[in-house]
Protein backbone atom coordinates (compact mmCIF):
# COMPACT_ATOMS: atom_id res chain seq x y z
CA UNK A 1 -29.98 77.95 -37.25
CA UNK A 2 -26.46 76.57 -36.47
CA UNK A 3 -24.40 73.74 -38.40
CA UNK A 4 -24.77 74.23 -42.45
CA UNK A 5 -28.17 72.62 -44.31
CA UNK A 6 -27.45 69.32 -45.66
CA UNK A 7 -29.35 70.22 -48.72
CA UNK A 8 -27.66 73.69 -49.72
CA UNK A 9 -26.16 74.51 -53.15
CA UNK A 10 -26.76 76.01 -56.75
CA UNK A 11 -30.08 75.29 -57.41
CA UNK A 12 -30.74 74.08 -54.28
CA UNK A 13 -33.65 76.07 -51.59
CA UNK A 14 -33.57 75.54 -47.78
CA UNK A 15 -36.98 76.20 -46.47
CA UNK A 16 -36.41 75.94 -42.35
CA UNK A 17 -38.79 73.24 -41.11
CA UNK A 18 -41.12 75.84 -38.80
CA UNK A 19 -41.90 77.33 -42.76
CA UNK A 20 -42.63 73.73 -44.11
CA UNK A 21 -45.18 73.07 -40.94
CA UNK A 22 -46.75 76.04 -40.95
CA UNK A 23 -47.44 75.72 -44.49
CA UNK A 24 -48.80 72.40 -44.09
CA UNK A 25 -51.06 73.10 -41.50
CA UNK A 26 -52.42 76.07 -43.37
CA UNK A 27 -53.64 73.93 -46.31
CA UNK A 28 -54.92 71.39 -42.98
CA UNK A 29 -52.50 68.61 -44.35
CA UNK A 30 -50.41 68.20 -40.99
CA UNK A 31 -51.34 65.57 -38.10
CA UNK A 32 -49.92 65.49 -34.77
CA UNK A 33 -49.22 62.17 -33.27
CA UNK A 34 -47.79 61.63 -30.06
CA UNK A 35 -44.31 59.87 -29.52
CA UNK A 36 -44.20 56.93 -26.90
CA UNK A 37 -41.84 57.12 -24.14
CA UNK A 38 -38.61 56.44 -24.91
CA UNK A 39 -39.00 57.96 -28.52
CA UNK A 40 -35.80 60.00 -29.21
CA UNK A 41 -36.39 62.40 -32.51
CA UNK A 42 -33.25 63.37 -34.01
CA UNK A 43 -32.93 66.33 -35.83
CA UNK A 44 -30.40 65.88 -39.65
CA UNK A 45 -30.80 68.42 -40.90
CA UNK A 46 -27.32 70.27 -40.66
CA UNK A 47 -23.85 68.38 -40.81
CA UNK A 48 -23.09 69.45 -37.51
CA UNK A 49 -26.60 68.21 -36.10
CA UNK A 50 -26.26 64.84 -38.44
CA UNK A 51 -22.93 64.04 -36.22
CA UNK A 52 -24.54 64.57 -32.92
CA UNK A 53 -27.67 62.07 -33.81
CA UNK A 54 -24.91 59.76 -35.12
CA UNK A 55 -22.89 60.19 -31.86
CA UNK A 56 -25.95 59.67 -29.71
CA UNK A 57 -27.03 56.55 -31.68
CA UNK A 58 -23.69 55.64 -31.71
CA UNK A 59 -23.77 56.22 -27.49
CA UNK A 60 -27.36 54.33 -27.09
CA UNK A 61 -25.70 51.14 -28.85
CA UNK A 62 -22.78 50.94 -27.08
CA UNK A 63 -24.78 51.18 -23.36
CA UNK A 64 -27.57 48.64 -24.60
CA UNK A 65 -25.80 46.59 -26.09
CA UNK A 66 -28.07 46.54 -29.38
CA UNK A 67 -28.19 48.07 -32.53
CA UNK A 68 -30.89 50.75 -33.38
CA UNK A 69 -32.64 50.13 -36.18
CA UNK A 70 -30.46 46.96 -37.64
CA UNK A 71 -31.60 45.40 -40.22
CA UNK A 72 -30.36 42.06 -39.38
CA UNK A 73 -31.70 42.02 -35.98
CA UNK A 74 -35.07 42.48 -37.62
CA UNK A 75 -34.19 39.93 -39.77
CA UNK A 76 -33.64 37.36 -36.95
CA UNK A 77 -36.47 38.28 -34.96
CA UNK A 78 -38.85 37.62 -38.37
CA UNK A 79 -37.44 34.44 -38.83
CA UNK A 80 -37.24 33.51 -35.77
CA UNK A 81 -41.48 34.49 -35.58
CA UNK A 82 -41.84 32.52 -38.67
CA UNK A 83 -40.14 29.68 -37.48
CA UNK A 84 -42.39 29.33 -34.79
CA UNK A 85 -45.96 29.51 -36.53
CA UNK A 86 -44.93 26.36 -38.43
């Protein structure tokens, strides 16, 4: 697993994801749903793999034009929804 885990430390345990799912789907507590096109998963787990997603996001932005997951674009498009039901 490259990069270091972001939650590592005294007192701290790092179970690697692939443990965590398996585990899950043992005790038949795991669902699999399918991502729609366009759907980009970012793995955080690591400081080196937290950069990258930020770089990428940060990359996505720029091209579009838009913000990914900003709050106060939500907030304008709610309004903006409410606005027009009255």
């Amino acid at each position: 697993m490259k990069g270091t885990p972001l939650a590592s430390g005294p007192g701290t345990h790092f179970h690697p994801i692939p443990s965590i799912v398996k585990h899950d789907w043992e005790l038949e507590e795991s669902r699999v749903d399918l991502l729609n096109r366009g759907t980009a998963w970012l793995d955080a787990g690591t400081y080196t793999s937290l950069n990258e997603a930020s770089t990428f996001v940060h990359v996505i932005e720029e091209l579009q034009g838009t913000k990914i997951g900003g709050i106060e674009e939500e907030h304008i498009i709610r309004a903006s929804s409410n606005a027009n039901r009255r």
